[in-house]
Protein backbone atom coordinates (compact mmCIF):
# COMPACT_ATOMS: atom_id res chain seq x y z
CA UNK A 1 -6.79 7.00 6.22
CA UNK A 2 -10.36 8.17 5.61
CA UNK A 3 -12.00 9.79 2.65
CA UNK A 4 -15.25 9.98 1.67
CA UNK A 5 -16.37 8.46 4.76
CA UNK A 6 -14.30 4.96 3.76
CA UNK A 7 -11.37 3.91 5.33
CA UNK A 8 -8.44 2.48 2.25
CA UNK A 9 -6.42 0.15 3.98
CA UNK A 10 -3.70 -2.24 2.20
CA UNK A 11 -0.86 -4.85 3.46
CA UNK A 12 2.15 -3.63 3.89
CA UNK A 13 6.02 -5.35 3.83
CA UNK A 14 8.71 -3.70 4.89
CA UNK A 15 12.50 -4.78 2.83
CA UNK A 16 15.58 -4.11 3.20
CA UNK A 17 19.02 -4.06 1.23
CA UNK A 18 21.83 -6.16 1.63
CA UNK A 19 24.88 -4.96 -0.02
CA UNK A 20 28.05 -7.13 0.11
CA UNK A 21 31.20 -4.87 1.63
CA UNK A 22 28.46 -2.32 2.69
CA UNK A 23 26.04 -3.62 4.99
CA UNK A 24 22.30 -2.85 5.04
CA UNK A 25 19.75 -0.77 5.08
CA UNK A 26 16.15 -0.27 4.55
CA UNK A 27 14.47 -0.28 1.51
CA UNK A 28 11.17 0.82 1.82
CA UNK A 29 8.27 -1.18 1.29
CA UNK A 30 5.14 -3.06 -0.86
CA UNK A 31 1.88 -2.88 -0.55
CA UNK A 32 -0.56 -5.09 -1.39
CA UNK A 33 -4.99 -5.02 -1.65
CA UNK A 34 -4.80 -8.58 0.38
CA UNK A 35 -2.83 -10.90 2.08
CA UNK A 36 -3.13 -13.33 -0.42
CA UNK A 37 -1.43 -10.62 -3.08
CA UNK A 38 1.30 -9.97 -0.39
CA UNK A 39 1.96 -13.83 -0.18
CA UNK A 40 1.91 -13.97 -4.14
CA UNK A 41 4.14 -10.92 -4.80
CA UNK A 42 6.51 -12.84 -2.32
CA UNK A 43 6.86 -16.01 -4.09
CA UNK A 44 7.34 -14.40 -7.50
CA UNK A 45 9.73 -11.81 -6.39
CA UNK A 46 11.90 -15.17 -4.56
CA UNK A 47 11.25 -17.31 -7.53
CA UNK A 48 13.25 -14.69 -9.70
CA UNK A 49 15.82 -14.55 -7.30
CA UNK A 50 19.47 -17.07 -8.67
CA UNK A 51 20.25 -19.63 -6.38
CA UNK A 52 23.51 -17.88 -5.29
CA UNK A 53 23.63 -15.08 -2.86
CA UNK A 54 23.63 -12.14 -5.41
CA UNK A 55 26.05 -9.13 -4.26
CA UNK A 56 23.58 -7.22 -3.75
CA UNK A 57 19.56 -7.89 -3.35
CA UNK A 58 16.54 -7.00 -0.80
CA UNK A 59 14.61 -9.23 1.53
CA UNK A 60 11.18 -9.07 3.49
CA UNK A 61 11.53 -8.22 6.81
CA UNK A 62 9.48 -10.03 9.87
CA UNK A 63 6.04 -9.92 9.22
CA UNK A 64 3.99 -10.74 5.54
CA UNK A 65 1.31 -8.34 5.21
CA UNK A 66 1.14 -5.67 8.13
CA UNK A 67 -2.55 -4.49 7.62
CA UNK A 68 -1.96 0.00 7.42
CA UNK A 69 -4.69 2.37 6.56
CA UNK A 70 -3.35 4.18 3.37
CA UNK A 71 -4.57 7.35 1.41
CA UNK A 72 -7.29 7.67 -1.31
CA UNK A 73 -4.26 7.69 -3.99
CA UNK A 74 -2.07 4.91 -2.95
CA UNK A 75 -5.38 3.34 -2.68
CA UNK A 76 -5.95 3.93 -6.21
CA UNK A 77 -1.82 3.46 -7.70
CA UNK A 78 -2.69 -0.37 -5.92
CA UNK A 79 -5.88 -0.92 -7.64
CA UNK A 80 -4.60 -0.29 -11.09
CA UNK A 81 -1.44 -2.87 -10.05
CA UNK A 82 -1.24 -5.99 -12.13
CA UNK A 83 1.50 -7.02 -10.01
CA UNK A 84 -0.20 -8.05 -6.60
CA UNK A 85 1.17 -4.61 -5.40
CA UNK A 86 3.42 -2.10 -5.52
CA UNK A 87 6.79 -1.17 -4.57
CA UNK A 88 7.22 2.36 -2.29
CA UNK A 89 11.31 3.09 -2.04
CA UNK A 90 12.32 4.40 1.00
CA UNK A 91 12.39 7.96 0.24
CA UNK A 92 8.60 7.66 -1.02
CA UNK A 93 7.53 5.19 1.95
CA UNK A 94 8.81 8.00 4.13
CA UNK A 95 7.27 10.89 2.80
CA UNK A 96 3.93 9.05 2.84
CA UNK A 97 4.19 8.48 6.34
CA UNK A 98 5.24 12.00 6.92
CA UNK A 99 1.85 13.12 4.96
CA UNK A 100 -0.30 10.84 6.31
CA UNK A 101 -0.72 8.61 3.72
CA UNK A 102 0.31 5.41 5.44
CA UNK A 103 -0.45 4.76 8.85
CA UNK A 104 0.13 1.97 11.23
């Protein structure tokens, strides 16, 4: 995405939902300033996780830290994170792809 001449661009991680007697399904995604948040926002969000299978929980998908070019406010929701990223549900990871604000 460009504005103001600069191009924003983040990390993304795509997750999805596993839901025991339902199956799964996607569950949007995080974003991250760096690969190194991406890889940190990992191993806290895994740390927190019980050592059983829970019912019902989301996992990474594939790849940590899919470099995108994002828009000027997604840009700006990630800078004032204190939580190596943020979290975009699937509705919301949709519609910013649909606008433009995340592309790959």
């Amino acid at each position: 995405m460009v504005a103001n001449n600069k191009v924003y661009v983040a990390y993304l991680i795509t997750w999805t939902e596993s839901e025991e007697g339902w199956g799964v399904r996607p569950d949007g995604a995080s974003l991250h300033l760096t690969q190194d948040d991406a890889n940190e926002y990992l191993n806290e969000y895994w740390a927190h996780m019980p050592v059983e299978v829970p019912t019902e929980y989301s996992r990474n998908d594939g790849v940590v830290g899919k470099l995108v070019a994002i828009g000027l406010n997604l840009y700006r929701r990630l800078n004032l994170s204190k939580k190596h990223g943020i979290r975009l549900w699937q509705v919301d990871l949709r519609n910013a792809r649909a606008e433009g604000n995340i592309t790959e």
